[in-house]
Structures are given as structure tokens and as C-alpha cells.
PDB file of N, CA and C in Angstrom:
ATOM      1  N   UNK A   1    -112.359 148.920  10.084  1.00  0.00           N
ATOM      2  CA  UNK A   1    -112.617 150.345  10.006  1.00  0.00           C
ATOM      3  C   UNK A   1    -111.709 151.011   8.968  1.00  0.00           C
ATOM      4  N   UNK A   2    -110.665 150.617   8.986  1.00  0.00           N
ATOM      5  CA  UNK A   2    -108.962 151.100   7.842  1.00  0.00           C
ATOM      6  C   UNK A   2    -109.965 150.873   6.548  1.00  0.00           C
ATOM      7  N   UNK A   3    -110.287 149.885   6.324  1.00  0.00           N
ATOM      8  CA  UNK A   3    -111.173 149.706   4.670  1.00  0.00           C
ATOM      9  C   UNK A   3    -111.752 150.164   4.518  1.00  0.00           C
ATOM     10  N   UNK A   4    -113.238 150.423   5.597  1.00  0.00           N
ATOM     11  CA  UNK A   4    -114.138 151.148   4.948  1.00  0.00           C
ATOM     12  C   UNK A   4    -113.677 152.884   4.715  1.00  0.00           C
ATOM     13  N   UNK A   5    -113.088 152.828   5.519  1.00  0.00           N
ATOM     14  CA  UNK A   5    -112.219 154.571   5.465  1.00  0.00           C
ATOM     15  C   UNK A   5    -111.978 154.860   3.960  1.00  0.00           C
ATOM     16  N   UNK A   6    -110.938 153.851   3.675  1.00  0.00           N
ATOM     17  CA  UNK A   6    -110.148 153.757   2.203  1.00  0.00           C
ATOM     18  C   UNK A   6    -111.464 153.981   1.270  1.00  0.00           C
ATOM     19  N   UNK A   7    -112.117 152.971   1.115  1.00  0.00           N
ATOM     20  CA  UNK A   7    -113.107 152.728   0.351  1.00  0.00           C
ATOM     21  C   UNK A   7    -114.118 154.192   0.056  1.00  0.00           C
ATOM     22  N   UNK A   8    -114.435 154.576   1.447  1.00  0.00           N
ATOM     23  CA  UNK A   8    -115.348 155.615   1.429  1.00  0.00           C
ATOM     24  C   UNK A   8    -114.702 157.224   0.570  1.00  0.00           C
ATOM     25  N   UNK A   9    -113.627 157.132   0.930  1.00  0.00           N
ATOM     26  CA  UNK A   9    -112.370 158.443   0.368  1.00  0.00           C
ATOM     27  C   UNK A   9    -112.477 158.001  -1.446  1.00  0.00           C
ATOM     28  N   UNK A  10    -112.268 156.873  -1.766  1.00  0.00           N
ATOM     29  CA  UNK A  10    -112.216 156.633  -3.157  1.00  0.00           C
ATOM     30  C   UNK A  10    -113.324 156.920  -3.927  1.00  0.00           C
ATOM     31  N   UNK A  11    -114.479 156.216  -3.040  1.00  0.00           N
ATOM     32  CA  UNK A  11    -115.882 156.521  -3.590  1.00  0.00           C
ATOM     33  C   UNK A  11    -116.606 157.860  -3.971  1.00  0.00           C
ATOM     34  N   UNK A  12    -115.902 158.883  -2.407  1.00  0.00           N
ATOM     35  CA  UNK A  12    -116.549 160.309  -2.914  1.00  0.00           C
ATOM     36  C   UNK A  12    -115.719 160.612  -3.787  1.00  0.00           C
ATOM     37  N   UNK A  13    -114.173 160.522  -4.182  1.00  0.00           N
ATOM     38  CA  UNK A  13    -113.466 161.253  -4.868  1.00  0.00           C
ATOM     39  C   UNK A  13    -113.724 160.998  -6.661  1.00  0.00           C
ATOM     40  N   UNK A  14    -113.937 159.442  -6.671  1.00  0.00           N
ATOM     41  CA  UNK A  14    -114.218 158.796  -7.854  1.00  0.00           C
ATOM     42  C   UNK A  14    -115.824 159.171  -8.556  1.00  0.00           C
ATOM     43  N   UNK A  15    -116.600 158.936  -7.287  1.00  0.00           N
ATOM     44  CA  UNK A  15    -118.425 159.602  -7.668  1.00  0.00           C
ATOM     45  C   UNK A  15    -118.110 161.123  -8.084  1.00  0.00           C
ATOM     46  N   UNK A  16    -117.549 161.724  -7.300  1.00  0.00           N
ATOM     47  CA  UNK A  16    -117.654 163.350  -7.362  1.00  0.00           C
ATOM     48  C   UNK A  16    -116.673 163.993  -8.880  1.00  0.00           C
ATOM     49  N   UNK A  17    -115.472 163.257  -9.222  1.00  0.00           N
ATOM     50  CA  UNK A  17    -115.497 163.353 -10.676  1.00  0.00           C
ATOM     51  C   UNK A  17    -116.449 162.863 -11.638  1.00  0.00           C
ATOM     52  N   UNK A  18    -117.122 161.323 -11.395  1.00  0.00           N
ATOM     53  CA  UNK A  18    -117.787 160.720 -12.770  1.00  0.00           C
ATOM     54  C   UNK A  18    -119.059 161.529 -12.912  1.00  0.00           C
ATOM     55  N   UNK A  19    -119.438 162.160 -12.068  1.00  0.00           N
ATOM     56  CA  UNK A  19    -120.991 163.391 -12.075  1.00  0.00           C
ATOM     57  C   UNK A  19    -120.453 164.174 -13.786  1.00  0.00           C
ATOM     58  N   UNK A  20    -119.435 164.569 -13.778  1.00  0.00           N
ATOM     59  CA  UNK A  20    -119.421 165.651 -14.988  1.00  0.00           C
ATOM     60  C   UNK A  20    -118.609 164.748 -15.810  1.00  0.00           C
ATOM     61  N   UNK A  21    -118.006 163.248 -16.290  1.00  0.00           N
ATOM     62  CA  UNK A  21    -117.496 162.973 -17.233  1.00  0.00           C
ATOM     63  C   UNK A  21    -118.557 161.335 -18.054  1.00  0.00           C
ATOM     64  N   UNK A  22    -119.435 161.050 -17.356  1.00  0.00           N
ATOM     65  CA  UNK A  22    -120.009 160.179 -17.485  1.00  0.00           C
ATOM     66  C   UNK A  22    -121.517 160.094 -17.980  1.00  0.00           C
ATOM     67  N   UNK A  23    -121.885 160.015 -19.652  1.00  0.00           N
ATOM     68  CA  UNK A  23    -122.764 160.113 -20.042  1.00  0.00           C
ATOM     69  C   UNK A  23    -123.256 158.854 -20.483  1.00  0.00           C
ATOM     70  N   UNK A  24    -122.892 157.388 -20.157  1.00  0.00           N
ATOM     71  CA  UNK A  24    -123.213 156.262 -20.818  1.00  0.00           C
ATOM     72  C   UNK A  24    -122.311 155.048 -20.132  1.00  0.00           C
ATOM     73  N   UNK A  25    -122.634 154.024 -20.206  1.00  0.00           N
ATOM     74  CA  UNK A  25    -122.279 152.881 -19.289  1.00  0.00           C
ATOM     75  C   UNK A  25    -121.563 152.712 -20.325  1.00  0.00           C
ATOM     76  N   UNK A  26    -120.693 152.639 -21.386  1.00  0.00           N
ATOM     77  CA  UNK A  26    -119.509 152.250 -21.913  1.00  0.00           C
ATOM     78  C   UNK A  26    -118.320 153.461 -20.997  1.00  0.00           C
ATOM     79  N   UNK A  27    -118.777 154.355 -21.676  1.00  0.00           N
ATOM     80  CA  UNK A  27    -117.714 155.619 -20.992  1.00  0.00           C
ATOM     81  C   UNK A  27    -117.605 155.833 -19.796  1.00  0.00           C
ATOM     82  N   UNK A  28    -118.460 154.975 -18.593  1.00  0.00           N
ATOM     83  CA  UNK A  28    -118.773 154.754 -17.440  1.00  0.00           C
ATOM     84  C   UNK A  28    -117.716 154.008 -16.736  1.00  0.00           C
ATOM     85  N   UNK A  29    -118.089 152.746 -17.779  1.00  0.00           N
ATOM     86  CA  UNK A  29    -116.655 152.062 -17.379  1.00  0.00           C
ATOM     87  C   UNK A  29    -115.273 152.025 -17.727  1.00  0.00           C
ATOM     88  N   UNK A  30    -115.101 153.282 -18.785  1.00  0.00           N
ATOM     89  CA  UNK A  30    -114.153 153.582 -19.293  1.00  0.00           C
ATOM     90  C   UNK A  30    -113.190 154.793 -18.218  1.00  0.00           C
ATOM     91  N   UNK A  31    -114.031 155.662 -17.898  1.00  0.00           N
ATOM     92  CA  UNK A  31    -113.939 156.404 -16.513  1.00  0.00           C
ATOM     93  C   UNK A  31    -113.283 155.742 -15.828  1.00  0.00           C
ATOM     94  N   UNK A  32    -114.227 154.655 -14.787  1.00  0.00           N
ATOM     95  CA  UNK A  32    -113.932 154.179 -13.583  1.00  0.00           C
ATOM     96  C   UNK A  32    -112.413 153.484 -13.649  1.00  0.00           C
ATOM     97  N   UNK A  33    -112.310 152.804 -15.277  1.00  0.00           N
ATOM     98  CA  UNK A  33    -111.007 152.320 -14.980  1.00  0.00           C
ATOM     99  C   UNK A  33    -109.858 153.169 -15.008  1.00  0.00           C
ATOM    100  N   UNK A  34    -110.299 153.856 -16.106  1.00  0.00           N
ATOM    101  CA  UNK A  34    -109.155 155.240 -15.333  1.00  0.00           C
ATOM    102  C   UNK A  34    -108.585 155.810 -14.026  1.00  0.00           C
ATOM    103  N   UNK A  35    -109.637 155.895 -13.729  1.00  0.00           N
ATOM    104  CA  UNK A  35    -109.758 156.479 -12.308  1.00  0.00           C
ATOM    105  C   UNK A  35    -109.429 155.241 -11.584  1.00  0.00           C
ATOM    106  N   UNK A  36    -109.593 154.035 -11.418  1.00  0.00           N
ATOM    107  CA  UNK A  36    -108.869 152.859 -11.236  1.00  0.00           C
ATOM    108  C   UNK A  36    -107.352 152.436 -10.890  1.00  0.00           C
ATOM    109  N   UNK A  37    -107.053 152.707 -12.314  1.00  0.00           N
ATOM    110  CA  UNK A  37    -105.212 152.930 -12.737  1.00  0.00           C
ATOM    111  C   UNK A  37    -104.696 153.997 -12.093  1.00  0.00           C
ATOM    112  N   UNK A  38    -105.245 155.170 -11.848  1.00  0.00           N
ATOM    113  CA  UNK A  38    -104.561 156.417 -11.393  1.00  0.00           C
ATOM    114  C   UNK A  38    -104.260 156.143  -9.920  1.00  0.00           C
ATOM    115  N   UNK A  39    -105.279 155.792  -9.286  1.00  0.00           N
ATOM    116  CA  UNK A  39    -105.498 155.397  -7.664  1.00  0.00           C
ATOM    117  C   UNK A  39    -104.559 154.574  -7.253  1.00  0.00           C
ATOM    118  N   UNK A  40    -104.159 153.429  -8.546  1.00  0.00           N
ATOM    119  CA  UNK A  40    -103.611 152.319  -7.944  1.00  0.00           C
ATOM    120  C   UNK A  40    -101.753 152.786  -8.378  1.00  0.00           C
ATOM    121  N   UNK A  41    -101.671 154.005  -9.282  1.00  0.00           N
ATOM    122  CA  UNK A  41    -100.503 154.762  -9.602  1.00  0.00           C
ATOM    123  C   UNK A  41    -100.175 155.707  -8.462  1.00  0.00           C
ATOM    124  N   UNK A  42    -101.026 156.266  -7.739  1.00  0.00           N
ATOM    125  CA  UNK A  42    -100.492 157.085  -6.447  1.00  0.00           C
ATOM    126  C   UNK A  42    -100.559 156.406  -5.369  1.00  0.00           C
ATOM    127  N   UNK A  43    -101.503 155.349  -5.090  1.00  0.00           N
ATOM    128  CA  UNK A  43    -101.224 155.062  -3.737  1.00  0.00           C
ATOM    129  C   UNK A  43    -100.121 153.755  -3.363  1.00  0.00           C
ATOM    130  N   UNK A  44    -100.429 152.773  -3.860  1.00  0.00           N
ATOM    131  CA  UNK A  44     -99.856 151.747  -3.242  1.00  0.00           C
ATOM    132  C   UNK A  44     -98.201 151.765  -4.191  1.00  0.00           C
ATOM    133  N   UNK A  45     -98.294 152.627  -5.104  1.00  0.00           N
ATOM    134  CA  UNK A  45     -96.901 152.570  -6.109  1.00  0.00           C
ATOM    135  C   UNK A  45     -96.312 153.790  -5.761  1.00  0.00           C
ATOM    136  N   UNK A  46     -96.614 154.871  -5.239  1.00  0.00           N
ATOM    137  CA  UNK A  46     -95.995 156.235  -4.602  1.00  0.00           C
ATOM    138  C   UNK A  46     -96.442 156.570  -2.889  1.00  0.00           C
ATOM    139  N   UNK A  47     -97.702 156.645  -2.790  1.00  0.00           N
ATOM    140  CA  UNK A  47     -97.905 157.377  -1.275  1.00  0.00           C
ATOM    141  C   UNK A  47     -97.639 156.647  -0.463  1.00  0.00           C
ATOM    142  N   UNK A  48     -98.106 155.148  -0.777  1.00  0.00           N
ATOM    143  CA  UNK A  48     -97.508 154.359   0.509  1.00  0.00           C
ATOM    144  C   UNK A  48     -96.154 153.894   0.816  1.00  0.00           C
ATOM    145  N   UNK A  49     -95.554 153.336  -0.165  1.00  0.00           N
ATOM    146  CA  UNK A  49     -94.206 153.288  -0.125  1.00  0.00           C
ATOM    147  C   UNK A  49     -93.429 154.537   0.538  1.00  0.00           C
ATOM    148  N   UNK A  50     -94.074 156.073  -0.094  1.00  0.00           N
ATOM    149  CA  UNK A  50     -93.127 156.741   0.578  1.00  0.00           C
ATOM    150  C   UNK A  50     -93.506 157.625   2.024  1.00  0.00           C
ATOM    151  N   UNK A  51     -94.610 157.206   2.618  1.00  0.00           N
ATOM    152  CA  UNK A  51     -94.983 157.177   4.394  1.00  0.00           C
ATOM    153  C   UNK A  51     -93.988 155.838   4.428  1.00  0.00           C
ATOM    154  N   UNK A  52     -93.778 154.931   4.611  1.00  0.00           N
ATOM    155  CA  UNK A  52     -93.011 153.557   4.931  1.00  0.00           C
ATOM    156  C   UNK A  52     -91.623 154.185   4.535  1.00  0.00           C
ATOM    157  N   UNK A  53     -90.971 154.495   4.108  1.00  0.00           N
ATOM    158  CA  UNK A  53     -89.849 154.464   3.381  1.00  0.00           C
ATOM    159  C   UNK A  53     -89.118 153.063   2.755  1.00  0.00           C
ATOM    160  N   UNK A  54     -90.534 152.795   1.972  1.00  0.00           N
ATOM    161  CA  UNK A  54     -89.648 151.973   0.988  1.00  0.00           C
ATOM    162  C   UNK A  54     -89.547 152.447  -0.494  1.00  0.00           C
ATOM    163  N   UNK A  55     -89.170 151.226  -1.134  1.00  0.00           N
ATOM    164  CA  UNK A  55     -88.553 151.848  -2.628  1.00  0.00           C
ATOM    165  C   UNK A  55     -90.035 152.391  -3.249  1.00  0.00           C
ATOM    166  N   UNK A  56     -89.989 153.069  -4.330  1.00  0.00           N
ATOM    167  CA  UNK A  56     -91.225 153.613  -5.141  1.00  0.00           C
ATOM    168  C   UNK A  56     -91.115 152.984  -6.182  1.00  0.00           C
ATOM    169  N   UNK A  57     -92.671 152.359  -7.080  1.00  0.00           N
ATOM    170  CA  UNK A  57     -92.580 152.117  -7.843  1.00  0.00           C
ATOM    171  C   UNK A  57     -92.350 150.360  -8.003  1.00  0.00           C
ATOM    172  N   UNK A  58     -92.527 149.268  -6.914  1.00  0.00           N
ATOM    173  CA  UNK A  58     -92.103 147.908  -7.241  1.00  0.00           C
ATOM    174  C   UNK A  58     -93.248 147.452  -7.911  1.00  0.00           C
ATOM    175  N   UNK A  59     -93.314 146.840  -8.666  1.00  0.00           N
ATOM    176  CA  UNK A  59     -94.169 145.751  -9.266  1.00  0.00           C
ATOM    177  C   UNK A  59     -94.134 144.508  -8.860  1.00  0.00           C
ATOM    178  N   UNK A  60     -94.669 143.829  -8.548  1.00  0.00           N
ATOM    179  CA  UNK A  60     -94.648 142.173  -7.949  1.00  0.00           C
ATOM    180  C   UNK A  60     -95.659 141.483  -7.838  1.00  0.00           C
ATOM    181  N   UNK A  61     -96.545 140.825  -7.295  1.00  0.00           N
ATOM    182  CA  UNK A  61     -97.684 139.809  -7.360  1.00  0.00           C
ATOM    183  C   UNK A  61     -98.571 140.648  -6.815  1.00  0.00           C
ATOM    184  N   UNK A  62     -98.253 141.183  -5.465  1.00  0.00           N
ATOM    185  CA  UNK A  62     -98.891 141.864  -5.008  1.00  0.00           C
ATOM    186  C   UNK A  62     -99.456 143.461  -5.304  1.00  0.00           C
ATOM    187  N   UNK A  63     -98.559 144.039  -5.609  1.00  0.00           N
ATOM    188  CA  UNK A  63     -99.198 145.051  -6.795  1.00  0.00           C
ATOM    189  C   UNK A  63     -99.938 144.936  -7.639  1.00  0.00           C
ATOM    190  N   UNK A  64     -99.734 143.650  -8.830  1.00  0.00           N
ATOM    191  CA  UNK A  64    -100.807 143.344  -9.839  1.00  0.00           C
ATOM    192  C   UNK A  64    -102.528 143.071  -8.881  1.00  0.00           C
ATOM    193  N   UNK A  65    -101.675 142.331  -8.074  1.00  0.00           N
ATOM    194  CA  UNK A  65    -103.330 141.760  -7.578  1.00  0.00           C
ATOM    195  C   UNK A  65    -103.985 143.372  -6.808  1.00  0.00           C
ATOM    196  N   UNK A  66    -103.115 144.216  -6.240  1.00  0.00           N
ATOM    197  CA  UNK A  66    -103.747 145.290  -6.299  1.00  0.00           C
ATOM    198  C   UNK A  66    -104.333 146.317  -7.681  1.00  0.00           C
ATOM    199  N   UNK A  67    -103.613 145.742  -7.992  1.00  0.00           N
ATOM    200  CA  UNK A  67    -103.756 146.573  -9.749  1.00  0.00           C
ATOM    201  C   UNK A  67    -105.560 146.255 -10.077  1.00  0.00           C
ATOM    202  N   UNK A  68    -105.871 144.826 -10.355  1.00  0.00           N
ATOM    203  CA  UNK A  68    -106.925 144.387 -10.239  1.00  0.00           C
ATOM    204  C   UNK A  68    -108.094 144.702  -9.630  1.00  0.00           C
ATOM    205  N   UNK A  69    -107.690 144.637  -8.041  1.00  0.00           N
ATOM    206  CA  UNK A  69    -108.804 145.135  -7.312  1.00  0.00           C
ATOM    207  C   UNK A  69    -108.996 146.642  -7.543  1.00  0.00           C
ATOM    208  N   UNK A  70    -108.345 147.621  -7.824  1.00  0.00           N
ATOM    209  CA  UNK A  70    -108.681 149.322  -8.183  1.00  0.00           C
ATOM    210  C   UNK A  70    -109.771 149.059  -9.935  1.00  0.00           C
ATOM    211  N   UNK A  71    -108.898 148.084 -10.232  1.00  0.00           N
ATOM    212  CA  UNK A  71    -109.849 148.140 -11.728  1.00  0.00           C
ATOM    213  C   UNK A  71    -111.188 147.837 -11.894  1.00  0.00           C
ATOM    214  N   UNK A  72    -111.332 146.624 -10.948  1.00  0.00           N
ATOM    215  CA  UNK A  72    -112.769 146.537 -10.806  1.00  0.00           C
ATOM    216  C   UNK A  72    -113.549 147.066  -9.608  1.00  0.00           C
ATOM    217  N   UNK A  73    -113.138 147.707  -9.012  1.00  0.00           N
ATOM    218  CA  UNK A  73    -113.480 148.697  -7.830  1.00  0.00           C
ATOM    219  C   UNK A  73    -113.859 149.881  -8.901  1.00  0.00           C
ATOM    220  N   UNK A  74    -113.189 150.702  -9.805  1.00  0.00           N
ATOM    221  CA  UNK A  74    -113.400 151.782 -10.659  1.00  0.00           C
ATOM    222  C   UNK A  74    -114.544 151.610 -11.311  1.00  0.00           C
ATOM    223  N   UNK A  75    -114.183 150.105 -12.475  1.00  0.00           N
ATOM    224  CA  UNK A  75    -115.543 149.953 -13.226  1.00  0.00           C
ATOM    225  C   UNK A  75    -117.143 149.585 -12.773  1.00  0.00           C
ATOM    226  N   UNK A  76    -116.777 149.097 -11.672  1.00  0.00           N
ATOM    227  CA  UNK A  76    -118.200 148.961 -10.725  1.00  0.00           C
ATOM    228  C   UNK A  76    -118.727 150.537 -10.478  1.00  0.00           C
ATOM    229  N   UNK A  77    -117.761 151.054  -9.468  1.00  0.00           N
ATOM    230  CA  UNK A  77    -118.042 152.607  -9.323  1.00  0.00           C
ATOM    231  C   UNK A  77    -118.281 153.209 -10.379  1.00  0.00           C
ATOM    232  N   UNK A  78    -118.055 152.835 -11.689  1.00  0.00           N
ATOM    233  CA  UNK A  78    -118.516 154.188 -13.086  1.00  0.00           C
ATOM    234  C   UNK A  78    -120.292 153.552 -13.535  1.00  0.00           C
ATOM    235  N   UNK A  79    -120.037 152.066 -13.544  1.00  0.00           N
ATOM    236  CA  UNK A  79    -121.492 151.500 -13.831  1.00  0.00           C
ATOM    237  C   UNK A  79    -122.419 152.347 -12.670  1.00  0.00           C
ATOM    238  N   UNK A  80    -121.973 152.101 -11.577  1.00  0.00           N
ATOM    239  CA  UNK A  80    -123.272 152.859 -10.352  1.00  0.00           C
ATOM    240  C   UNK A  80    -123.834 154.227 -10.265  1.00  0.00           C
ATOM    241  N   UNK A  81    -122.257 154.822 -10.852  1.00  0.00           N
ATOM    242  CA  UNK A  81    -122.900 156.150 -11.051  1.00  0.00           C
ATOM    243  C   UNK A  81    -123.399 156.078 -12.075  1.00  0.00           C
ATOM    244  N   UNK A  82    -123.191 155.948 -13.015  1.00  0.00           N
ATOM    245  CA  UNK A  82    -124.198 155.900 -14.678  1.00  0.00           C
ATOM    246  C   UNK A  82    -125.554 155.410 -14.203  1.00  0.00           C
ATOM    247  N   UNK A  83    -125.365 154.739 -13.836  1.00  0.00           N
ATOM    248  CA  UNK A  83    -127.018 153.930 -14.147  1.00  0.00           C
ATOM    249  C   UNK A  83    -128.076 154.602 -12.265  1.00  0.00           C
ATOM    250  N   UNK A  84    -127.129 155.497 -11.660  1.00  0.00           N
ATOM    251  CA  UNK A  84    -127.831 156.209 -10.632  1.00  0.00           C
ATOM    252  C   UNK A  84    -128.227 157.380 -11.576  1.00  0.00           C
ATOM    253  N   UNK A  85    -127.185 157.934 -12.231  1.00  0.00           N
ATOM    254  CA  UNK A  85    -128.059 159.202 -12.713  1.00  0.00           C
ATOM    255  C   UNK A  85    -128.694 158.880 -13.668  1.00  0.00           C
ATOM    256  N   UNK A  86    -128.462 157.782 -14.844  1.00  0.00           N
ATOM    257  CA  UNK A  86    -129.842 157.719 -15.474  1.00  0.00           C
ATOM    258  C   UNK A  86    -131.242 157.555 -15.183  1.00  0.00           C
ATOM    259  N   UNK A  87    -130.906 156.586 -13.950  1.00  0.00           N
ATOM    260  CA  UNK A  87    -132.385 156.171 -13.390  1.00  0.00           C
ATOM    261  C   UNK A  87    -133.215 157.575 -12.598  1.00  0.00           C
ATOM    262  N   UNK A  88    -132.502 158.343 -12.465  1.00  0.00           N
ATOM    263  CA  UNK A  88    -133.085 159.761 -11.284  1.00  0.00           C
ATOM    264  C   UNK A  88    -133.147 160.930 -12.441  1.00  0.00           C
ATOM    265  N   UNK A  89    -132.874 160.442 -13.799  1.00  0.00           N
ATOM    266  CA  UNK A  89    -133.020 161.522 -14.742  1.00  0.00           C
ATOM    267  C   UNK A  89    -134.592 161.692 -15.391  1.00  0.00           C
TER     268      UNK A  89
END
């Protein structure tokens, strides 16, 4: 249930920006990874660490491999929206 929560919060927040910045499946996925990097810059490198009180900011295996999963979580999410509103255009 914790995932799909996460997941669902990213999706409206990430869909509900790419509506007004996303005119083409290059810039689609150029978006999403943005929006990717940023997600994976506030949450698991600032918000969570500081609910836990640990340090802010570690880098380690596990960060990268989170790093990863936001990136292709983003660029999937910019392809879907692109190619939803082209197809309904």
C-alpha cells in the first residue's frame, strides 16, 4: 500500500506539471527526467533523511540505485503523457 501511495503522489504531481511543458516525446523525456532528478533531490536526499534524523545528502549504492529508479520512473511518465495527449488530440 506505502508504494502505491508514493507512486500515485508522483504521478499526479509529475502528470499535472508535464500537461503545460510537454509538446513532443523528446522534450517528454527530457521533462520526466527532470522531474526525475528533482524527486530523487528532495526526497530520499533531504525529506527522508530529515523525518529519520539522519545525515542529509549521503550518496552510496543505494541512492544511485534510487537515483535510477526516479529516472526511469520520470521518463516513462513524460513518454505517457506525450503520447496520451497526442493520441486524444
Amino acid at each position: 500500500m506505502r508504494a502505491f501511495h508514493h507512486t500515485f503522489i508522483l504521478s499526479e504531481a509529475g502528470a499535472s506539471r508535464a500537461i503545460y511543458l510537454l509538446t513532443g516525446y523528446t522534450r517528454g523525456t527530457l521533462v520526466g527526467l527532470a522531474d526525475g532528478a528533482i524527486w530523487w533531490g528532495l526526497g530520499p536526499l533531504v525529506m527522508m533523511p530529515l523525518m529519520l534524523g539522519m545525515p542529509l545528502g549521503v550518496l552510496d549504492t543505494t541512492s544511485v540505485f534510487s537515483l535510477m529508479g526516479h529516472l526511469i520512473y520520470g521518463a516513462t511518465l513524460g513518454l505517457t503523457v506525450v503520447h496520451i495527449l497526442t493520441s486524444r488530440a
